[in-house]
C-alpha atoms as a PDB file:
ATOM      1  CA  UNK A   1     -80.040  15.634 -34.951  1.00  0.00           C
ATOM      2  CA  UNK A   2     -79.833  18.785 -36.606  1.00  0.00           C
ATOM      3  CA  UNK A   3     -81.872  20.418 -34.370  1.00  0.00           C
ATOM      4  CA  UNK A   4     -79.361  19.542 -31.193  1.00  0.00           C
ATOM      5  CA  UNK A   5     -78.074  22.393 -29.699  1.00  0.00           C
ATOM      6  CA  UNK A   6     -74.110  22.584 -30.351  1.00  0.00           C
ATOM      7  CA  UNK A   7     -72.088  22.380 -27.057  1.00  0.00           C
ATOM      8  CA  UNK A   8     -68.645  23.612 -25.952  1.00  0.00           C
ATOM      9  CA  UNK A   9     -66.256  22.036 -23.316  1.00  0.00           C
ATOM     10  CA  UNK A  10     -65.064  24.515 -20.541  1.00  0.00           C
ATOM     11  CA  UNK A  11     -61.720  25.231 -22.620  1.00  0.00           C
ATOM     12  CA  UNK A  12     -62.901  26.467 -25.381  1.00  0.00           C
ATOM     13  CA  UNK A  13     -65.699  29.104 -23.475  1.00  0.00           C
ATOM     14  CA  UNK A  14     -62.088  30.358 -21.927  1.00  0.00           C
ATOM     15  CA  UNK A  15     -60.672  30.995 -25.044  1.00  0.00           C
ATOM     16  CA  UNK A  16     -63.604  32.129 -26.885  1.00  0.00           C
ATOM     17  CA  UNK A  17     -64.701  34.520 -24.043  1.00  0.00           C
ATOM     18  CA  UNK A  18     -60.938  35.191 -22.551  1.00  0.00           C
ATOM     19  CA  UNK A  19     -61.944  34.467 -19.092  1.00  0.00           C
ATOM     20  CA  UNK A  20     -59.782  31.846 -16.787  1.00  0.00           C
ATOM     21  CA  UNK A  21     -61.261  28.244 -16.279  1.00  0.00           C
ATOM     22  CA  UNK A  22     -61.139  29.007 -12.757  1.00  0.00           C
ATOM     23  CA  UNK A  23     -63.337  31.657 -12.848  1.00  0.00           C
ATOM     24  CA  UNK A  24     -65.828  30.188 -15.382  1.00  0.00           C
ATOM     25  CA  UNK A  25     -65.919  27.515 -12.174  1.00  0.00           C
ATOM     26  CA  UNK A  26     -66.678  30.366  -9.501  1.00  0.00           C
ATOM     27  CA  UNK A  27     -68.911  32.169 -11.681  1.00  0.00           C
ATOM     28  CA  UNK A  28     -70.976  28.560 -11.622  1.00  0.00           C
ATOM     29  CA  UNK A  29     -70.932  28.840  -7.794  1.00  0.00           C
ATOM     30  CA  UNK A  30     -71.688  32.623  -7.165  1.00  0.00           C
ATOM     31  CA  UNK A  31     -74.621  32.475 -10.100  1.00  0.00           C
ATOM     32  CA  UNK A  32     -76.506  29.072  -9.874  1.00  0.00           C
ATOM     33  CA  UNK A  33     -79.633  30.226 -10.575  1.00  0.00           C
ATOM     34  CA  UNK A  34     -78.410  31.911 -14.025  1.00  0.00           C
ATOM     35  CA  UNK A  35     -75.674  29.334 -14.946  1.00  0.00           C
ATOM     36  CA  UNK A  36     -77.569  26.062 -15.759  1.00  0.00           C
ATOM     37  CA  UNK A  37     -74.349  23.992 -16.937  1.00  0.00           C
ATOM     38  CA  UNK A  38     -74.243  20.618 -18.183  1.00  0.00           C
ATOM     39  CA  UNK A  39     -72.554  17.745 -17.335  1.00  0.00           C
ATOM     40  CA  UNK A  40     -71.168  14.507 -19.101  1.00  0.00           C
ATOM     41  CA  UNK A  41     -70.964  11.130 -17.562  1.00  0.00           C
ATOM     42  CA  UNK A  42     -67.499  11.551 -16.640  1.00  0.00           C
ATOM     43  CA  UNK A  43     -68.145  15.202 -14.841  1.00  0.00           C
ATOM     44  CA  UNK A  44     -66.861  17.475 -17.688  1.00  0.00           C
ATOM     45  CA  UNK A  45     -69.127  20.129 -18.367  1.00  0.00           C
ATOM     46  CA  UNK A  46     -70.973  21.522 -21.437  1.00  0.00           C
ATOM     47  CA  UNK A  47     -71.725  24.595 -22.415  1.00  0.00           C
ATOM     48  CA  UNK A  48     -74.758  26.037 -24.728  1.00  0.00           C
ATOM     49  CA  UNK A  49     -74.951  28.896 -26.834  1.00  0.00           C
ATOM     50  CA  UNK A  50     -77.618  30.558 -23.937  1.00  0.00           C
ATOM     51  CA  UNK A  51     -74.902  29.740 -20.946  1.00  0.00           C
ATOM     52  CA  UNK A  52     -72.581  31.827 -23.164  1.00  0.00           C
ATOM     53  CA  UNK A  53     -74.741  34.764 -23.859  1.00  0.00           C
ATOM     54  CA  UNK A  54     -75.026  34.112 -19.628  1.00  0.00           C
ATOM     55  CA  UNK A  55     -71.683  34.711 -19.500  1.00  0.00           C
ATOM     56  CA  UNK A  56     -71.105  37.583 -21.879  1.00  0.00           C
ATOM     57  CA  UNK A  57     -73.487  39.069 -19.559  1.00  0.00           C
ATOM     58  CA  UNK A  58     -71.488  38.718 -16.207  1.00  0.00           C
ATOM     59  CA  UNK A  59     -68.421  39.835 -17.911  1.00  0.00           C
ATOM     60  CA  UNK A  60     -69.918  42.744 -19.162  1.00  0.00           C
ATOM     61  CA  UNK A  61     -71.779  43.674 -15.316  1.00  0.00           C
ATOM     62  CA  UNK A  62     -68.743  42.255 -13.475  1.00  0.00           C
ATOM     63  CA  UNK A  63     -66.215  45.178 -15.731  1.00  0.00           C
ATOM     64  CA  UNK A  64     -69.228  47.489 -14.626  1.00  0.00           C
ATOM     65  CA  UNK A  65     -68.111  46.565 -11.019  1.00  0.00           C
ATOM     66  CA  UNK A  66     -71.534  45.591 -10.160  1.00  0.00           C
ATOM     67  CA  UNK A  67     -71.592  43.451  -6.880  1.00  0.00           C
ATOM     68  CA  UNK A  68     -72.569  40.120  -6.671  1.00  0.00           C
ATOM     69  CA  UNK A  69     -76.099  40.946  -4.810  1.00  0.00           C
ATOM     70  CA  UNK A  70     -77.563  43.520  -7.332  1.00  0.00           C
ATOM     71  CA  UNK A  71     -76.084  41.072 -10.214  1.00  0.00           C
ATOM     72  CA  UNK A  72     -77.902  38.179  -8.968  1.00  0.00           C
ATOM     73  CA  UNK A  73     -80.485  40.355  -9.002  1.00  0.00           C
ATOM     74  CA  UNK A  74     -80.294  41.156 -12.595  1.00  0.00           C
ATOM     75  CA  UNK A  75     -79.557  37.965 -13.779  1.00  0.00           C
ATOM     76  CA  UNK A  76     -82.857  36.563 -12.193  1.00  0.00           C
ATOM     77  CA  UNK A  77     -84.644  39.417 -13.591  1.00  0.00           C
ATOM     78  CA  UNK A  78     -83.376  38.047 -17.251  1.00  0.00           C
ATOM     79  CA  UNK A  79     -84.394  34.789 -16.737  1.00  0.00           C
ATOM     80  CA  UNK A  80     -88.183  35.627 -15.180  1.00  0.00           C
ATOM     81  CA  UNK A  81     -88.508  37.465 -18.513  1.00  0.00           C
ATOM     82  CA  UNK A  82     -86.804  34.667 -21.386  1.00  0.00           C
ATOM     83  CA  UNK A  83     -89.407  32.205 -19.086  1.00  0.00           C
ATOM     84  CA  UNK A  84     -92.479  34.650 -19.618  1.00  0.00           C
ATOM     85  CA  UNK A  85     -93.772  34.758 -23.547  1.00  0.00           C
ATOM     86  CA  UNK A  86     -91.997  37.783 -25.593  1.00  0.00           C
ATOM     87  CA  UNK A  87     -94.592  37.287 -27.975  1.00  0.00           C
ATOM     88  CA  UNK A  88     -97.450  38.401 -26.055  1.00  0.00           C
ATOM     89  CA  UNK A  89     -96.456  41.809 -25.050  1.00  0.00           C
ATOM     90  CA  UNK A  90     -93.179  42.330 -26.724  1.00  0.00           C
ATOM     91  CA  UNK A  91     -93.043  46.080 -26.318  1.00  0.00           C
ATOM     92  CA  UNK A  92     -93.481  45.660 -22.728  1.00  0.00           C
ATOM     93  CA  UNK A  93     -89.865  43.172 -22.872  1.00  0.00           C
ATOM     94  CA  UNK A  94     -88.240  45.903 -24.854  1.00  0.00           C
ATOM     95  CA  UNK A  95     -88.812  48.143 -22.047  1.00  0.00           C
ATOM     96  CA  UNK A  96     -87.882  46.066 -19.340  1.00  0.00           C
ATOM     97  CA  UNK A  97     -84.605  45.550 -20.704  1.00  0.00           C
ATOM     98  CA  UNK A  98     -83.993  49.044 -21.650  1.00  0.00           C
ATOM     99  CA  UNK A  99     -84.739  49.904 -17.860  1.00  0.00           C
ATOM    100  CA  UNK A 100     -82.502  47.558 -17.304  1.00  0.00           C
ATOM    101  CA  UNK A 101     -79.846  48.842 -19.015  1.00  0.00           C
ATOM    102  CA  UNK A 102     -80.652  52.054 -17.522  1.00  0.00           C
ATOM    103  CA  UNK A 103     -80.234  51.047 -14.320  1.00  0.00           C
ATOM    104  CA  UNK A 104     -76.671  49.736 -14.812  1.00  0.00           C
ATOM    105  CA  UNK A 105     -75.600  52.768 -16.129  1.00  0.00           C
ATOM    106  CA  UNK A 106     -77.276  54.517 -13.034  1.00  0.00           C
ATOM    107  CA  UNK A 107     -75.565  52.760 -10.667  1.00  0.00           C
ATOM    108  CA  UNK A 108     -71.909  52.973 -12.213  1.00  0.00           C
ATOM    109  CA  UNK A 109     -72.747  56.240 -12.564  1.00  0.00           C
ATOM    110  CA  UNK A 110     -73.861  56.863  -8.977  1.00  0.00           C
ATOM    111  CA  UNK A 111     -70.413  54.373  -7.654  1.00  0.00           C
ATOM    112  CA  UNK A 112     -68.293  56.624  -9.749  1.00  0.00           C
ATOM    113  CA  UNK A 113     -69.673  59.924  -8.017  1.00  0.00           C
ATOM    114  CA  UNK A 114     -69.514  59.247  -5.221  1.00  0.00           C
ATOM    115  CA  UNK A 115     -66.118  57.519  -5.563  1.00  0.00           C
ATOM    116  CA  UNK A 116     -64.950  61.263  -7.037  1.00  0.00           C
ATOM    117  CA  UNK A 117     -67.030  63.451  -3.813  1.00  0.00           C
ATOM    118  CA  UNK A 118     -65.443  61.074  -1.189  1.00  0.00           C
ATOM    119  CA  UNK A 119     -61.725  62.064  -2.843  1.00  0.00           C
ATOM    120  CA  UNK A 120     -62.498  65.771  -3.340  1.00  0.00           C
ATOM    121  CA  UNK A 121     -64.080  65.837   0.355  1.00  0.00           C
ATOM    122  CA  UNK A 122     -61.080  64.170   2.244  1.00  0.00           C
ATOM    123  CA  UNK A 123     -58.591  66.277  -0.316  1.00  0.00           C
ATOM    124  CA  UNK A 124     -60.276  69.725   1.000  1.00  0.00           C
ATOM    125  CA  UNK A 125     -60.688  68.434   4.719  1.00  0.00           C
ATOM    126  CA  UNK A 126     -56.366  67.072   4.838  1.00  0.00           C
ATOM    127  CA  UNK A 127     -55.598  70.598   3.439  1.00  0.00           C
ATOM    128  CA  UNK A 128     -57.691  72.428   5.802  1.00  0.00           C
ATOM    129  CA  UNK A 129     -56.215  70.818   8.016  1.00  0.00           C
ATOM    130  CA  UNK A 130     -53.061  70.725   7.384  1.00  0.00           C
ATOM    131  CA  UNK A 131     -53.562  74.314   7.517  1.00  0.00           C
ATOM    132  CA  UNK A 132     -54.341  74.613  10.709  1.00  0.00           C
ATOM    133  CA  UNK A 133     -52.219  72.428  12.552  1.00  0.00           C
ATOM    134  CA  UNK A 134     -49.189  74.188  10.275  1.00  0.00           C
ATOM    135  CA  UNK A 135     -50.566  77.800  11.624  1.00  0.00           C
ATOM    136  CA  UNK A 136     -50.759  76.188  15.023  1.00  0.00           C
ATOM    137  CA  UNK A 137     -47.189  74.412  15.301  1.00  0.00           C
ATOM    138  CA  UNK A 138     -46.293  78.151  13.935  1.00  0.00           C
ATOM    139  CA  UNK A 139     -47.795  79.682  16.826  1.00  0.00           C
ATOM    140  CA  UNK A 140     -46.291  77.124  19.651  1.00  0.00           C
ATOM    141  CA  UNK A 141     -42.781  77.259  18.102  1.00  0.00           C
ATOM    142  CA  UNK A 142     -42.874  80.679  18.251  1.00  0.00           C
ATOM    143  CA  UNK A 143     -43.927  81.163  21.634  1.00  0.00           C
ATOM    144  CA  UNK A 144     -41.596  78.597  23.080  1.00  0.00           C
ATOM    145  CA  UNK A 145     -38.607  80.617  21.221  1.00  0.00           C
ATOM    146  CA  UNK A 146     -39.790  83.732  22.235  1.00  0.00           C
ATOM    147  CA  UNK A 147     -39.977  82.729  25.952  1.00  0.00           C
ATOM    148  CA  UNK A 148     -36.975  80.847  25.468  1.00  0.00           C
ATOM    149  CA  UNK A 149     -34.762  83.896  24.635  1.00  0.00           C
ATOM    150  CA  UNK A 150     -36.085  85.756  27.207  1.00  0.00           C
ATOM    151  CA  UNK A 151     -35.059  83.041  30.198  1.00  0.00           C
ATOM    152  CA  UNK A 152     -31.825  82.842  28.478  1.00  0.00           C
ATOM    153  CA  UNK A 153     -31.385  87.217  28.727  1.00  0.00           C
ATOM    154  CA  UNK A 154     -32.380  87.405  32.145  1.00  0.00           C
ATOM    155  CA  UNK A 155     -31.866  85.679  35.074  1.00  0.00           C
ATOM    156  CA  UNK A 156     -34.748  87.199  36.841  1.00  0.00           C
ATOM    157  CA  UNK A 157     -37.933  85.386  34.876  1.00  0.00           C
ATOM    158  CA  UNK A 158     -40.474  84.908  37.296  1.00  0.00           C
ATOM    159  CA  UNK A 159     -42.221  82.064  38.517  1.00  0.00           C
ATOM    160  CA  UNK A 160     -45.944  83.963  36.499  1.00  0.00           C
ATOM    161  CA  UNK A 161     -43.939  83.969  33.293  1.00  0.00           C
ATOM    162  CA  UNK A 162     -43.261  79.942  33.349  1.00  0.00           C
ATOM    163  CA  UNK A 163     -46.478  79.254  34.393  1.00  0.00           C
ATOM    164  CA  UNK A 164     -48.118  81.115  31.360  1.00  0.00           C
ATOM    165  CA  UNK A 165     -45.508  79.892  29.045  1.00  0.00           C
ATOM    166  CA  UNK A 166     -46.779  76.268  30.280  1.00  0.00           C
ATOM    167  CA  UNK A 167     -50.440  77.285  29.535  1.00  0.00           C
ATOM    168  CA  UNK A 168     -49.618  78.587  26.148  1.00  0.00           C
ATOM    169  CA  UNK A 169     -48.381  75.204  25.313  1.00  0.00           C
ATOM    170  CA  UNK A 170     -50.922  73.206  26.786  1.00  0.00           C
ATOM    171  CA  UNK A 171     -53.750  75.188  24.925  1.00  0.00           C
ATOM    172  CA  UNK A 172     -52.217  74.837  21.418  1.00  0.00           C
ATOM    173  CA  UNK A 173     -51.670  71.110  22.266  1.00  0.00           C
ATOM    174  CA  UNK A 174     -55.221  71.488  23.132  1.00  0.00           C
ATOM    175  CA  UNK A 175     -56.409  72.991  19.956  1.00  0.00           C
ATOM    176  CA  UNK A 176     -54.379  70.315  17.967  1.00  0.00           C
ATOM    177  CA  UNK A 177     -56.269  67.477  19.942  1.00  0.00           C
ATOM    178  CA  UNK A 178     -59.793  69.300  18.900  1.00  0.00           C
ATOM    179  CA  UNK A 179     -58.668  69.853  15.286  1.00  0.00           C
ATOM    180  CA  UNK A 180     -57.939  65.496  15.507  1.00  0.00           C
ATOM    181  CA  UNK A 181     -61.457  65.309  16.724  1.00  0.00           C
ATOM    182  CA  UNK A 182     -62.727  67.582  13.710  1.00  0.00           C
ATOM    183  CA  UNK A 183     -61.525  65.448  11.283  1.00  0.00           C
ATOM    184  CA  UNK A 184     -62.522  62.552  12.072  1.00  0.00           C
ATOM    185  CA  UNK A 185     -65.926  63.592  12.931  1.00  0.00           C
ATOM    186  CA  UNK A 186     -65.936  64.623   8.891  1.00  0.00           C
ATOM    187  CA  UNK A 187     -65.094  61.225   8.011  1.00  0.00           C
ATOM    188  CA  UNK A 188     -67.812  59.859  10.273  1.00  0.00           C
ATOM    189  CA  UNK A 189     -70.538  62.142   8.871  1.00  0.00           C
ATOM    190  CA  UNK A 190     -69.362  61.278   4.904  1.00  0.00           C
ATOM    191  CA  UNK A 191     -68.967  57.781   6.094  1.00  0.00           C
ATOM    192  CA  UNK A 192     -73.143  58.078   6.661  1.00  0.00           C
ATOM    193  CA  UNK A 193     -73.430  60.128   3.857  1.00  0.00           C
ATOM    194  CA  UNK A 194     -72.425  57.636   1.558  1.00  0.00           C
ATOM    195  CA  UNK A 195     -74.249  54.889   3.203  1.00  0.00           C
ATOM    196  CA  UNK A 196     -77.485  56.646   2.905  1.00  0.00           C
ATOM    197  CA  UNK A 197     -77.110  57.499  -0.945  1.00  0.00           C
ATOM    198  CA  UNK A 198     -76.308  54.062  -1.356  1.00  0.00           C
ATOM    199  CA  UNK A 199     -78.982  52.620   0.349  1.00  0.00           C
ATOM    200  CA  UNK A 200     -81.606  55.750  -1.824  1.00  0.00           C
ATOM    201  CA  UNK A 201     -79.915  54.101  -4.989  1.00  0.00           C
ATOM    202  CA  UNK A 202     -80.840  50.418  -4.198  1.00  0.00           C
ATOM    203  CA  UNK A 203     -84.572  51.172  -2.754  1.00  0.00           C
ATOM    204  CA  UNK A 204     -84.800  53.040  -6.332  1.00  0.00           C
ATOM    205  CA  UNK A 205     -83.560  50.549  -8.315  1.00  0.00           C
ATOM    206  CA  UNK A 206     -85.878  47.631  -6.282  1.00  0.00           C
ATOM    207  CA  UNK A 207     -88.768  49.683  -7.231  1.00  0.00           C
ATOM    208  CA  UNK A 208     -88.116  49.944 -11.134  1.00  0.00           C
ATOM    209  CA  UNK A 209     -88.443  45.705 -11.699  1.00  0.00           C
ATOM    210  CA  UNK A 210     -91.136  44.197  -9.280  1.00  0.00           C
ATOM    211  CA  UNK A 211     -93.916  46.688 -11.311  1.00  0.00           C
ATOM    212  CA  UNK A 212     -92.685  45.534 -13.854  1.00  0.00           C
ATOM    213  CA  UNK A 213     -92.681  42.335 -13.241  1.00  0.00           C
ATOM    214  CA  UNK A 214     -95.899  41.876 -11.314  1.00  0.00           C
ATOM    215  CA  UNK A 215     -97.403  43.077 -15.252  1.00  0.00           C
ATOM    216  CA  UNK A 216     -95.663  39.746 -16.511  1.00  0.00           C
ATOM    217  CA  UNK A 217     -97.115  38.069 -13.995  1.00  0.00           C
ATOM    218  CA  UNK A 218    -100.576  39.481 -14.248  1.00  0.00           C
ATOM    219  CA  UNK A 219    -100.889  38.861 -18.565  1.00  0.00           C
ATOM    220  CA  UNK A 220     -99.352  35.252 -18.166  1.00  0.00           C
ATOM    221  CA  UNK A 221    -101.958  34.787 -15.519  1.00  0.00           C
ATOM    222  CA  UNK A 222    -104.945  35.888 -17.270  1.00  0.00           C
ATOM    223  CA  UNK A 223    -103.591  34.263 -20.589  1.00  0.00           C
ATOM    224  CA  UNK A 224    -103.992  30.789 -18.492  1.00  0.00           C
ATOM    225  CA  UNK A 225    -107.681  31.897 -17.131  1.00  0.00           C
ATOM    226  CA  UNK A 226    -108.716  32.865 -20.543  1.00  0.00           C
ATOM    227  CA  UNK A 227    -107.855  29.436 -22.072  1.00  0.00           C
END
């Protein structure tokens, strides 16, 4: 009996850990292959010391703002290695997880970058902008005062005049529509931009854990042959 691992009801994990019961419950649902939780007779469930260390763990990657995806991903990557024997290759376990690690810190790194070039770049492109629809609304008030004053001090404007006063407007109207268009072809092209380093960040990360892995896989294998 003194060997039986101690369990905890789902109120005291809350407490102990300071996360809601109803998120203990979802964390169940979005993690099933990493949460392995116990139940009684009656439903209630039990916790172990390893389903807290579990949890400790999503806390800590969920405040990282991992997503769920790459924290599945991470999660499963735990459990392939507690599965495997430390004791046969512990130095290669040591250096798993410390790639691990790495690669958290990577990608907040990489979500808080980009999170900082996307403000910057829409900062610089509103003032730019802003610039030149200002300068432009400059140039159209003017011109519509100037011409303005000039049907109101002589009665003899000609029909040319209007015309060209009418064109003047209609091209800065024009150049505000194209200045529209500029923008949001900016936003488009970041828009890519940040899919594509996003998309370089996961393919690098995918590539760090299946070598790894795949050695695992290969000593537990020939462990098995050799006895």
């Amino acid at each position: 009996m003194e060997n039986e691992q101690k369990k905890y009801t789902i109120k005291e994990v809350s407490k102990s850990l300071k996360i809601s019961v109803g998120k203990l419950r979802e964390w169940e649902d979005m993690f099933p292959n990493a949460l392995y939780v116990q139940r009684t007779k009656t439903g209630a469930r039990l916790y172990t010391d390893y389903d807290i260390e579990t949890l400790k763990k999503i806390k800590i990657l969920k405040a990282k703002n991992i997503n769920e995806h790459d924290l599945n991903f991470i999660l499963d990557t735990n459990n392939e290695v507690d599965q495997d024997d430390q004791s046969e290759a512990p130095q290669e376990y040591y250096t798993l997880v410390s790639l691990q690690n790495e690669t958290i810190e990577t990608i907040q790194k990489l979500t808080e970058s980009v999170a900082t070039i996307k403000e910057e770049f829409i900062q610089e492109v509103k003032e730019e902008v802003k610039s030149e629809m200002n300068e432009g609304h400059s140039k159209t008030k003017s011109l519509i005062q100037s011409y303005s004053h000039m049907i109101v001090d002589t009665a003899e404007t000609s029909k040319e005049e209007l015309i060209q006063l009418r064109q003047d407007i209609h091209r800065e109207e024009e150049e505000k529509l194209f200045i529209q268009q500029k923008l949001e072809e900016r936003e488009t092209q970041f828009q890519e931009f940040v899919q594509s380093y996003r998309e370089a960040a996961a393919a690098k990360q995918k590539q760090k854990f299946p070598n790894w892995l795949s050695i695992f896989k290969t000593k537990k294998e020939s462990s098995i042959d050799l006895s």
